[in-house]
PDB file of N, CA and C in Angstrom:
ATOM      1  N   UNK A   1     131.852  16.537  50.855  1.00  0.00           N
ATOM      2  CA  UNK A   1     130.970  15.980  51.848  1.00  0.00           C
ATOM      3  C   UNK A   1     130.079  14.882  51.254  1.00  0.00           C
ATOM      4  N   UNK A   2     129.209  15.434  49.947  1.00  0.00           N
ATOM      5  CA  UNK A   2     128.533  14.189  49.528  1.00  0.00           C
ATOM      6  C   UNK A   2     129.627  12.857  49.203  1.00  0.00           C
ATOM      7  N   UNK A   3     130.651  13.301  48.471  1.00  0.00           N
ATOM      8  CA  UNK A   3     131.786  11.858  47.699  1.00  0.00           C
ATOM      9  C   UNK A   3     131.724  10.798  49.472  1.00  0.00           C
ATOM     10  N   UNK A   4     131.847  11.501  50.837  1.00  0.00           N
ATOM     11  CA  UNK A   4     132.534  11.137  51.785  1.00  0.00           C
ATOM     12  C   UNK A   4     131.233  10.370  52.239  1.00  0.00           C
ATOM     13  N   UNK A   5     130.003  10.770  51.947  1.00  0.00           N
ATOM     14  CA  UNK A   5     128.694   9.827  52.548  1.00  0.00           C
ATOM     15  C   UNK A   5     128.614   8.915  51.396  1.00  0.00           C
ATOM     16  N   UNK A   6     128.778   8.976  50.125  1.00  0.00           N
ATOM     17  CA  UNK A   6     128.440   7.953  49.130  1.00  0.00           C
ATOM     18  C   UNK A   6     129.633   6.642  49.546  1.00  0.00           C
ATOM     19  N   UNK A   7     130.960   7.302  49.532  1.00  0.00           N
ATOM     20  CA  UNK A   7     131.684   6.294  49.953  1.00  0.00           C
ATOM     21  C   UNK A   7     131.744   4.946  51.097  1.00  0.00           C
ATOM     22  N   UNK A   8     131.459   5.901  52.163  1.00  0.00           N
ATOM     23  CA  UNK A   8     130.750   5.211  53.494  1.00  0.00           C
ATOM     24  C   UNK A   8     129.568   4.364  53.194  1.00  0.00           C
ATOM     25  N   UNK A   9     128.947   5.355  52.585  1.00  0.00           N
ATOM     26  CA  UNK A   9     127.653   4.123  52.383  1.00  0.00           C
ATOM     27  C   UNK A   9     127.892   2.560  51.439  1.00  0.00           C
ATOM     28  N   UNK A  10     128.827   3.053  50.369  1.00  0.00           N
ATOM     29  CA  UNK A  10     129.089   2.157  49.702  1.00  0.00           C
ATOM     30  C   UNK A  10     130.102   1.011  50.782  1.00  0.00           C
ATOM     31  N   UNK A  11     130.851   1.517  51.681  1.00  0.00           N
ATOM     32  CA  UNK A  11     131.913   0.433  52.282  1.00  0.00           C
ATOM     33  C   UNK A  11     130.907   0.139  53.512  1.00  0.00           C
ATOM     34  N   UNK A  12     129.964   0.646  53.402  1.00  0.00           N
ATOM     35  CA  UNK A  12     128.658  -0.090  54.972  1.00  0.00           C
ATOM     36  C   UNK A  12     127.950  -1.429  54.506  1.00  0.00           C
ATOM     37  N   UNK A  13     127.714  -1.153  52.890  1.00  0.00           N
ATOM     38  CA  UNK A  13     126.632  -2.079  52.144  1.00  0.00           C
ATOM     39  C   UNK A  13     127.888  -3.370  51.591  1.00  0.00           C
ATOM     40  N   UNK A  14     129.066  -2.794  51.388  1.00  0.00           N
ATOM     41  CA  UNK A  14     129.829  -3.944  50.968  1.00  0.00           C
ATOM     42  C   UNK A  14     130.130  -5.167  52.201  1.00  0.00           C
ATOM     43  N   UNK A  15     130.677  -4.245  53.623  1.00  0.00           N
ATOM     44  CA  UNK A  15     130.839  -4.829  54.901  1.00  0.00           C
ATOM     45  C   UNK A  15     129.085  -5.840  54.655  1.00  0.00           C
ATOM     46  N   UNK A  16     127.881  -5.743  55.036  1.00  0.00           N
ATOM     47  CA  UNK A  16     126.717  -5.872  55.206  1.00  0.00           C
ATOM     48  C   UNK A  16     126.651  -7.301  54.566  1.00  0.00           C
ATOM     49  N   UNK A  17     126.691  -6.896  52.852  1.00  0.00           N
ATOM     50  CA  UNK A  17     126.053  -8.036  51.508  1.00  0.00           C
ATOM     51  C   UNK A  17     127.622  -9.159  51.628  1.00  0.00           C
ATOM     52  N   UNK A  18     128.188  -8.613  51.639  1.00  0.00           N
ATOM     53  CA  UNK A  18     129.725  -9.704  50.897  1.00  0.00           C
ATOM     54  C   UNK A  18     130.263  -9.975  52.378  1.00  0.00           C
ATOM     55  N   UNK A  19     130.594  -9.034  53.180  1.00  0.00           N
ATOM     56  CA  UNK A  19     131.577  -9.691  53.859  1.00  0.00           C
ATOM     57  C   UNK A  19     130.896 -10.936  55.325  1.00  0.00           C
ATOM     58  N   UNK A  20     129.694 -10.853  55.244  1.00  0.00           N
ATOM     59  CA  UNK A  20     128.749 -11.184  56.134  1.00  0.00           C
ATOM     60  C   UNK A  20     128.139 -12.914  55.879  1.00  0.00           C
ATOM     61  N   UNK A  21     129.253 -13.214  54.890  1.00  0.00           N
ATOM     62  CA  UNK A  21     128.856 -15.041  53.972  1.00  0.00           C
ATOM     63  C   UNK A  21     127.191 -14.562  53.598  1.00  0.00           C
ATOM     64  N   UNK A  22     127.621 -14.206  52.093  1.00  0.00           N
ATOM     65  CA  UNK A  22     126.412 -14.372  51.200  1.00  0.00           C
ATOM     66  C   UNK A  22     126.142 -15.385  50.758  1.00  0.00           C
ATOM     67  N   UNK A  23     126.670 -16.513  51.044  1.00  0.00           N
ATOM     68  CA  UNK A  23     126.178 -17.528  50.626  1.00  0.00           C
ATOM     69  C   UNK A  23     125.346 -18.939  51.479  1.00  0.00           C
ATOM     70  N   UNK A  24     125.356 -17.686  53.104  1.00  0.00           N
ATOM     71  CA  UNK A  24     124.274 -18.621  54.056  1.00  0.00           C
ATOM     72  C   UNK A  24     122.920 -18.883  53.282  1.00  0.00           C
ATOM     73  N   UNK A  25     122.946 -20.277  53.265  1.00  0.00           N
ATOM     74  CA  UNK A  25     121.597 -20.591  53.462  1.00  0.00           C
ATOM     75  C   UNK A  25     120.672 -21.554  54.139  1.00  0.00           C
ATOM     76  N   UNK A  26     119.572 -21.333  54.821  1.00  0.00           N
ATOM     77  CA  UNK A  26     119.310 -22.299  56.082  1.00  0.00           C
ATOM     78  C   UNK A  26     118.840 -23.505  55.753  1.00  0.00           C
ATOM     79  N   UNK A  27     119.459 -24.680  56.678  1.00  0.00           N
ATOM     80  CA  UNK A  27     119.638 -25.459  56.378  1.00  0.00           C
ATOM     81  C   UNK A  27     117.971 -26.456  55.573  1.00  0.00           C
ATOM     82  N   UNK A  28     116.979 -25.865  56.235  1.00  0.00           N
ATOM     83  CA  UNK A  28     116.086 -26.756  54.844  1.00  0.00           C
ATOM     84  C   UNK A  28     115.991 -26.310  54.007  1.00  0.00           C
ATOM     85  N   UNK A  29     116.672 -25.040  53.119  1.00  0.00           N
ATOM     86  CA  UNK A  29     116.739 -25.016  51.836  1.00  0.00           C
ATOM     87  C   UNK A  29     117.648 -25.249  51.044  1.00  0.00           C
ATOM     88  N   UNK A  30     118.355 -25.763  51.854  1.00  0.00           N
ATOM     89  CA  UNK A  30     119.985 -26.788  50.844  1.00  0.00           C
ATOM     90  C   UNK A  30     119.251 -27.670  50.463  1.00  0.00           C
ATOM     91  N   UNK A  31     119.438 -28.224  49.484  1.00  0.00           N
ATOM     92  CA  UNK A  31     119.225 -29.419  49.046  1.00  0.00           C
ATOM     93  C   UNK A  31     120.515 -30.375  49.378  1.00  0.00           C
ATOM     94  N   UNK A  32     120.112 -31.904  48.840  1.00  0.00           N
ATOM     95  CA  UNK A  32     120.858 -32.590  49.790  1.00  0.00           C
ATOM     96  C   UNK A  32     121.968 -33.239  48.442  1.00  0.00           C
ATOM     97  N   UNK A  33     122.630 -32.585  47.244  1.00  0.00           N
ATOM     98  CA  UNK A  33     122.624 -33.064  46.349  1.00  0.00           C
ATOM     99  C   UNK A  33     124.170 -33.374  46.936  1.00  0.00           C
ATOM    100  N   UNK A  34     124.812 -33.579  47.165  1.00  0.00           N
ATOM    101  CA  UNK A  34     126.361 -34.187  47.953  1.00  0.00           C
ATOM    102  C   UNK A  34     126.130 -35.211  48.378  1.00  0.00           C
ATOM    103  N   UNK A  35     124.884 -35.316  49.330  1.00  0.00           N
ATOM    104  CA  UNK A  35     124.515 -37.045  50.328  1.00  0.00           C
ATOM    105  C   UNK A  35     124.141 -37.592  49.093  1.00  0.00           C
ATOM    106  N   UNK A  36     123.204 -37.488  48.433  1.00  0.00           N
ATOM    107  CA  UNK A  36     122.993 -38.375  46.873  1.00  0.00           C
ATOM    108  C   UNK A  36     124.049 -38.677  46.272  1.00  0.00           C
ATOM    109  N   UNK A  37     125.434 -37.564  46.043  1.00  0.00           N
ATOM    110  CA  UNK A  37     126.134 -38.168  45.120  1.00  0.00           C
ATOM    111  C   UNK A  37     126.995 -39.312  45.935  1.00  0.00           C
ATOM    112  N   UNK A  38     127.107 -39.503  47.130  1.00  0.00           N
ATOM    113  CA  UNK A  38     127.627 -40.169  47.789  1.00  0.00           C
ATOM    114  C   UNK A  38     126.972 -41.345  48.082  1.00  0.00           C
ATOM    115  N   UNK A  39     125.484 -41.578  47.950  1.00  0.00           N
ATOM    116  CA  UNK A  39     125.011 -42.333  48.432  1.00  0.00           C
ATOM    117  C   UNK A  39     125.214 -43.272  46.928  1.00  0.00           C
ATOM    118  N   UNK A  40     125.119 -41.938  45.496  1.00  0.00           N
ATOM    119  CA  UNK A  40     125.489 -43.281  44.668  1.00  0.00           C
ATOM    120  C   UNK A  40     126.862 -43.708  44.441  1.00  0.00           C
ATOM    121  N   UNK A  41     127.602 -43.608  45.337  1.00  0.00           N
ATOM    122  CA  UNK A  41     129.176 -43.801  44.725  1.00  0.00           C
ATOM    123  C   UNK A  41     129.192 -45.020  45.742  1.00  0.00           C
ATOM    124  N   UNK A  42     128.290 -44.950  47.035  1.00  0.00           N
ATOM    125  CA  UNK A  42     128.673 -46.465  47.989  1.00  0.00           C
ATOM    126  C   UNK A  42     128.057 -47.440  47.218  1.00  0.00           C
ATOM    127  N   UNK A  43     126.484 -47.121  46.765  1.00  0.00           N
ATOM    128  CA  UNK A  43     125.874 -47.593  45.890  1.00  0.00           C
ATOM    129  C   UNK A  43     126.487 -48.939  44.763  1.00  0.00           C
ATOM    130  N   UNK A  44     127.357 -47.940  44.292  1.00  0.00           N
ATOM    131  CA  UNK A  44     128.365 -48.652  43.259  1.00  0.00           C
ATOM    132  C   UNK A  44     129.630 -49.458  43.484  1.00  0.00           C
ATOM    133  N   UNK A  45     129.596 -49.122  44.549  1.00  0.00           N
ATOM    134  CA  UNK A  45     131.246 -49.796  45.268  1.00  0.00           C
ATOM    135  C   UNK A  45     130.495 -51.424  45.582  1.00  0.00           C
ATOM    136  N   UNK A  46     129.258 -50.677  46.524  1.00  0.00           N
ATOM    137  CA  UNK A  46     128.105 -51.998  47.151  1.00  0.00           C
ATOM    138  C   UNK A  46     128.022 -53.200  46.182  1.00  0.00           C
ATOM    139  N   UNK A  47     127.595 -52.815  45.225  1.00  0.00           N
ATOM    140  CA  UNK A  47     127.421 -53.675  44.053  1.00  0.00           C
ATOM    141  C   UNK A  47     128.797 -54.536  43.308  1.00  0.00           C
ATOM    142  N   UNK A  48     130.183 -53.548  43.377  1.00  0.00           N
ATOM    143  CA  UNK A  48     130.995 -54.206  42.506  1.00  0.00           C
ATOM    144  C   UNK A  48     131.403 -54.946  43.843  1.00  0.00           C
ATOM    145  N   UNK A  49     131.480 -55.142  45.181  1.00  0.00           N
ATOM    146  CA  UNK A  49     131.919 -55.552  46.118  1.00  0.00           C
ATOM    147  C   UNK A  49     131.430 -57.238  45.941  1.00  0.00           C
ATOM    148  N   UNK A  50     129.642 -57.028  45.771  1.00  0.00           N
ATOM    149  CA  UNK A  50     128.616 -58.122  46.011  1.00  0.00           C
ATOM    150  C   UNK A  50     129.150 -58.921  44.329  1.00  0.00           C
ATOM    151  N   UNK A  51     130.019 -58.578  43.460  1.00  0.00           N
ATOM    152  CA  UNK A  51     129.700 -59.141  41.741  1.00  0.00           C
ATOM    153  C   UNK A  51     128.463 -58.797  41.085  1.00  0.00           C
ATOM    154  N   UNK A  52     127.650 -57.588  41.346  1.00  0.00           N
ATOM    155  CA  UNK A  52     126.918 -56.959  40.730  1.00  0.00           C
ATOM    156  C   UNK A  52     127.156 -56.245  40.334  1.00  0.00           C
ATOM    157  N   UNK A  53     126.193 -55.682  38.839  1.00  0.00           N
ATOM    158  CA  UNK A  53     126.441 -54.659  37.760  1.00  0.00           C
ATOM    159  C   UNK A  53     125.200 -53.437  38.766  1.00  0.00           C
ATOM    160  N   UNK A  54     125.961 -52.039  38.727  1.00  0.00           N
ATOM    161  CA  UNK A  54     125.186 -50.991  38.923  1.00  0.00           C
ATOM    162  C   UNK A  54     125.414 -49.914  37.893  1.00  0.00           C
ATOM    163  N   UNK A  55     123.833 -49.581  37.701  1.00  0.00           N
ATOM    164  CA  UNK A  55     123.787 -48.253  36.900  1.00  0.00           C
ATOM    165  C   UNK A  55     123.028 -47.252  37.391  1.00  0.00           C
ATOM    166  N   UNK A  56     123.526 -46.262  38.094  1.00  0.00           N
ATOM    167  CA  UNK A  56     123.177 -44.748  38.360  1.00  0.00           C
ATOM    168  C   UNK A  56     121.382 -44.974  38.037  1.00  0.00           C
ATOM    169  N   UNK A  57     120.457 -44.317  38.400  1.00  0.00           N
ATOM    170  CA  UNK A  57     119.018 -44.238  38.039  1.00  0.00           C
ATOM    171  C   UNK A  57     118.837 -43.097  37.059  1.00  0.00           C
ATOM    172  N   UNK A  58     119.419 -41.966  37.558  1.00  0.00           N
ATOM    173  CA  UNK A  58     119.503 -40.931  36.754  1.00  0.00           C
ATOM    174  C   UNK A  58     120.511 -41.311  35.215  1.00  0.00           C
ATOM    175  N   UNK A  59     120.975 -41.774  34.908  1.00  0.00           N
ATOM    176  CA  UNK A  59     121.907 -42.463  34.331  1.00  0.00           C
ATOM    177  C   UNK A  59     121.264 -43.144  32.985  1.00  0.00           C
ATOM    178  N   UNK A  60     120.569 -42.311  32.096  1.00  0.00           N
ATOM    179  CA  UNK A  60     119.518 -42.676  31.365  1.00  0.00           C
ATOM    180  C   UNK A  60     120.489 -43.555  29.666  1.00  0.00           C
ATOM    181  N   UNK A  61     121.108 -41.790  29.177  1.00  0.00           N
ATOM    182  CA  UNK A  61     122.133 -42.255  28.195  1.00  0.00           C
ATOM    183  C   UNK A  61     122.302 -40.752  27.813  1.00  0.00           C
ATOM    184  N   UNK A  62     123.496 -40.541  27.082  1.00  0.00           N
ATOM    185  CA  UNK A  62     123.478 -38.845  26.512  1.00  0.00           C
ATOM    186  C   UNK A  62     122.378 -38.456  26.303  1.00  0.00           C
ATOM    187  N   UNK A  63     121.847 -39.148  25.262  1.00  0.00           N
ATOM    188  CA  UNK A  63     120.567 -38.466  24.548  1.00  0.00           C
ATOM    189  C   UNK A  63     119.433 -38.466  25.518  1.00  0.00           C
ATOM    190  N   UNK A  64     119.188 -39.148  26.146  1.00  0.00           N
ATOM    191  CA  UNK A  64     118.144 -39.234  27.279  1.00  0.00           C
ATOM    192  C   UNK A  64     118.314 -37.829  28.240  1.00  0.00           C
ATOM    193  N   UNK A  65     119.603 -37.670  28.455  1.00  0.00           N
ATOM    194  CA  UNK A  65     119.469 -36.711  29.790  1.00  0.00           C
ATOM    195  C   UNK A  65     119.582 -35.309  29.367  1.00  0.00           C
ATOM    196  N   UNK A  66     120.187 -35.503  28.327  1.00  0.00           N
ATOM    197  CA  UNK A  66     119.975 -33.612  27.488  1.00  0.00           C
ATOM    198  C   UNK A  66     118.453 -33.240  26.891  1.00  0.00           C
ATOM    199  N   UNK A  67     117.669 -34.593  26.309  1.00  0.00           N
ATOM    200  CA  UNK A  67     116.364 -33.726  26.154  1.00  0.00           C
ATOM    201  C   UNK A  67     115.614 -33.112  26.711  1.00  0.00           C
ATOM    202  N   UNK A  68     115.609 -33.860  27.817  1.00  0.00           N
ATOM    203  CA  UNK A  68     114.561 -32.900  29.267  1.00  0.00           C
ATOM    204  C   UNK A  68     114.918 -31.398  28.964  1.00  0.00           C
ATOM    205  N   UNK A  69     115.961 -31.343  29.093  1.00  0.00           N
ATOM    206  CA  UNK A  69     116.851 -29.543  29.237  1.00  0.00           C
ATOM    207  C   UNK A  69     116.642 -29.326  28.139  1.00  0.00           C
ATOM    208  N   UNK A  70     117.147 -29.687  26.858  1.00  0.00           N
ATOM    209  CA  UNK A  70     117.675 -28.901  25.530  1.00  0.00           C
ATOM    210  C   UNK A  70     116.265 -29.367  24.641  1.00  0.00           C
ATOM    211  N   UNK A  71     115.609 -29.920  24.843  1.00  0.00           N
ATOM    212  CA  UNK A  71     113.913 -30.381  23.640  1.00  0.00           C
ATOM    213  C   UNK A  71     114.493 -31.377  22.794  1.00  0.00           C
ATOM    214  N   UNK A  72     113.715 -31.903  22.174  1.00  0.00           N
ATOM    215  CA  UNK A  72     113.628 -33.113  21.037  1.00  0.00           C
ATOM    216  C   UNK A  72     114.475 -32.742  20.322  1.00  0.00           C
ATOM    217  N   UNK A  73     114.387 -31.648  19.946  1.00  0.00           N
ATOM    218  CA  UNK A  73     114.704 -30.645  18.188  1.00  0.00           C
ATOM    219  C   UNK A  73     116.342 -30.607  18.529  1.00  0.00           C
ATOM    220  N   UNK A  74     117.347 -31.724  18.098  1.00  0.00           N
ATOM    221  CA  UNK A  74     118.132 -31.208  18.215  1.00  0.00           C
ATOM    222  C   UNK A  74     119.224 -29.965  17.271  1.00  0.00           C
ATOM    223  N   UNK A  75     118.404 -29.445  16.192  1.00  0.00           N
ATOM    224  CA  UNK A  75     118.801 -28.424  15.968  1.00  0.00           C
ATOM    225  C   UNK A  75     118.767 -27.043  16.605  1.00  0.00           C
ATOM    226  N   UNK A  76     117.771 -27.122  17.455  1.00  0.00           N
ATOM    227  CA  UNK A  76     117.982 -25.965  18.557  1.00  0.00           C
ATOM    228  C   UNK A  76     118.493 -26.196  19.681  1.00  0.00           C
ATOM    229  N   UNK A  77     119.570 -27.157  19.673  1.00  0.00           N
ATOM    230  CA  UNK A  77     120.547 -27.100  21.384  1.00  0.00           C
ATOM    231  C   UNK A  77     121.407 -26.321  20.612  1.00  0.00           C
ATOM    232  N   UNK A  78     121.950 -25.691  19.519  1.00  0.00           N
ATOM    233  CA  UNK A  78     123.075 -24.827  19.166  1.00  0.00           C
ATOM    234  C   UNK A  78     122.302 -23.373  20.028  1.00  0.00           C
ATOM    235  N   UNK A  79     121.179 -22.921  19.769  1.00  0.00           N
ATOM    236  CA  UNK A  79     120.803 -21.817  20.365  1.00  0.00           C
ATOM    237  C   UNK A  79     119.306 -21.719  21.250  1.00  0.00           C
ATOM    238  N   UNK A  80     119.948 -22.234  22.414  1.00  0.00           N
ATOM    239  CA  UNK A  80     118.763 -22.930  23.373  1.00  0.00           C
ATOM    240  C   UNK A  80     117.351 -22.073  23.526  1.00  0.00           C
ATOM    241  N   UNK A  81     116.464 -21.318  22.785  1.00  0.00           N
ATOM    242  CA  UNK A  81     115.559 -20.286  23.467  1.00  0.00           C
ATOM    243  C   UNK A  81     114.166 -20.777  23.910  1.00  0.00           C
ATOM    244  N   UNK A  82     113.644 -21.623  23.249  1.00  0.00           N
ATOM    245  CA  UNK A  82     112.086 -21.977  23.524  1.00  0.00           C
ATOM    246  C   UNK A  82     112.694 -22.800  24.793  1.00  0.00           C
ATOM    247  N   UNK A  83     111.065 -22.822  25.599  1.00  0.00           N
ATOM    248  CA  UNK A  83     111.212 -22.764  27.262  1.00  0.00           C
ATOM    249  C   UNK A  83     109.745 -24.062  27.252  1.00  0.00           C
ATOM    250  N   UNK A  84     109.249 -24.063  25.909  1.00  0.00           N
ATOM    251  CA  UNK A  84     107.681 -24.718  26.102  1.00  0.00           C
ATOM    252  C   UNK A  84     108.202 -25.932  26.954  1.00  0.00           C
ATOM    253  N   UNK A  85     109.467 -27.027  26.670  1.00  0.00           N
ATOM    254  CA  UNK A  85     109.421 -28.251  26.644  1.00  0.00           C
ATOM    255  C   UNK A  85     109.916 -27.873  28.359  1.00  0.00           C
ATOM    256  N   UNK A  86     110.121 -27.204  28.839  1.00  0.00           N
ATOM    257  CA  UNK A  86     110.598 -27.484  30.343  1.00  0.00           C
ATOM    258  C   UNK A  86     109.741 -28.014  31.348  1.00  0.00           C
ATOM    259  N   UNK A  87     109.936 -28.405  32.485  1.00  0.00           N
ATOM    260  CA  UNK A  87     108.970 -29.169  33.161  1.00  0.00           C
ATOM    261  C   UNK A  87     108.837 -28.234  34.529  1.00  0.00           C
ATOM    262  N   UNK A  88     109.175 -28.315  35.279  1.00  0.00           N
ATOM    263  CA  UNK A  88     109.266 -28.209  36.810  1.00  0.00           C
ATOM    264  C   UNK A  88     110.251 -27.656  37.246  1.00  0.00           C
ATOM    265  N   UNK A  89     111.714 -28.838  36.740  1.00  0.00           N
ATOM    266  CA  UNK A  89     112.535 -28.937  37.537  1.00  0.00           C
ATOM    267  C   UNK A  89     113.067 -29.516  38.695  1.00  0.00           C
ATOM    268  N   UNK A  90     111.727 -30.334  39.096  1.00  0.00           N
ATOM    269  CA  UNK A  90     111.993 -30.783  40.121  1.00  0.00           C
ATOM    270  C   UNK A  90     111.911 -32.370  40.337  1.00  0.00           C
ATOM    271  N   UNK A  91     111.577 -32.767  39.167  1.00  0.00           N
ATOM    272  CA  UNK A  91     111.074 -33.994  38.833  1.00  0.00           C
ATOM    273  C   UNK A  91     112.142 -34.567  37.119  1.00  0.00           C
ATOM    274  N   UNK A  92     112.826 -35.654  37.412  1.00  0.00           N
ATOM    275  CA  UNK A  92     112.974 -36.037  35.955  1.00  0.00           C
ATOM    276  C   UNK A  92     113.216 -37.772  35.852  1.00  0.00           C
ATOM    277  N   UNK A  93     113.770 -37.921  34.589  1.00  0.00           N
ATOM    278  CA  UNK A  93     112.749 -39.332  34.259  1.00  0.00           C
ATOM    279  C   UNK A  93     113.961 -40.368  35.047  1.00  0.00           C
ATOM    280  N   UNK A  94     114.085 -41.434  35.536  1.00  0.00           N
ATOM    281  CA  UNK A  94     114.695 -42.276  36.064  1.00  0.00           C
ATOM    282  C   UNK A  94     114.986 -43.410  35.274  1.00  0.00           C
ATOM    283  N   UNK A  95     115.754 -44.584  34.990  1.00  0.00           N
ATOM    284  CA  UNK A  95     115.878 -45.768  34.775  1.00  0.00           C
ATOM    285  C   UNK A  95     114.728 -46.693  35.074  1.00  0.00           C
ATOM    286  N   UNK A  96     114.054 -46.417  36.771  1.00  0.00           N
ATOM    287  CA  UNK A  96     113.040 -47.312  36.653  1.00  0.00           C
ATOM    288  C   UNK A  96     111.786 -46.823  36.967  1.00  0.00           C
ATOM    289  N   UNK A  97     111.800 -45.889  36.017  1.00  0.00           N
ATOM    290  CA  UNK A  97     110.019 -44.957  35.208  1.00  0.00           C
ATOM    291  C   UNK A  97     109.935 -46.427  34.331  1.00  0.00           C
ATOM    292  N   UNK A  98     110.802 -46.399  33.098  1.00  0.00           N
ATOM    293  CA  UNK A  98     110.292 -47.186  32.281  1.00  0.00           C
ATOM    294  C   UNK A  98     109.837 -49.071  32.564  1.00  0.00           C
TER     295      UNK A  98
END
């Protein structure tokens, strides 16, 4: 009797969490990171169309875009643990910061 309620319960909570799209989420908390990547790919077409050079904003250089994430020290990107150098997250440096 108990195996027959644990079971049930377990195939109520699976029906419920998984089969129910766990992966809704409403629409102002998507972020819009697909329309950006698209907006820079017309971006770039725009430019080679016109005989202009385009470069991405985010588009800093290797070393530029791993420090934000991984710190100065690049002897500790082999084993990533200190957290001091992180920022936000929500904010990072652009082409035309500088």
């Amino acid at each position: 009797m108990i195996f027959t309620i644990k079971v049930s319960l377990c195939l109520f909570t699976f029906h419920v969490f998984v089969l129910t799209e766990p992966s809704y989420v409403p629409s102002p908390y998507v972020p819009d990171a697909e329309g950006a990547h698209y907006e820079g790919i017309l971006a770039a077409w725009l430019a080679r169309k016109s005989g202009q050079s385009y470069r991405h904003p985010f588009n800093l250089s290797v070393y530029k875009n791993i420090t934000p994430v991984l710190g100065l020290n690049m002897l500790k990107w082999f084993c990533p643990t200190a957290v001091s150098h992180l920022k936000d997250g929500m904010s990072f440096p652009t082409a035309h910061d500088s």
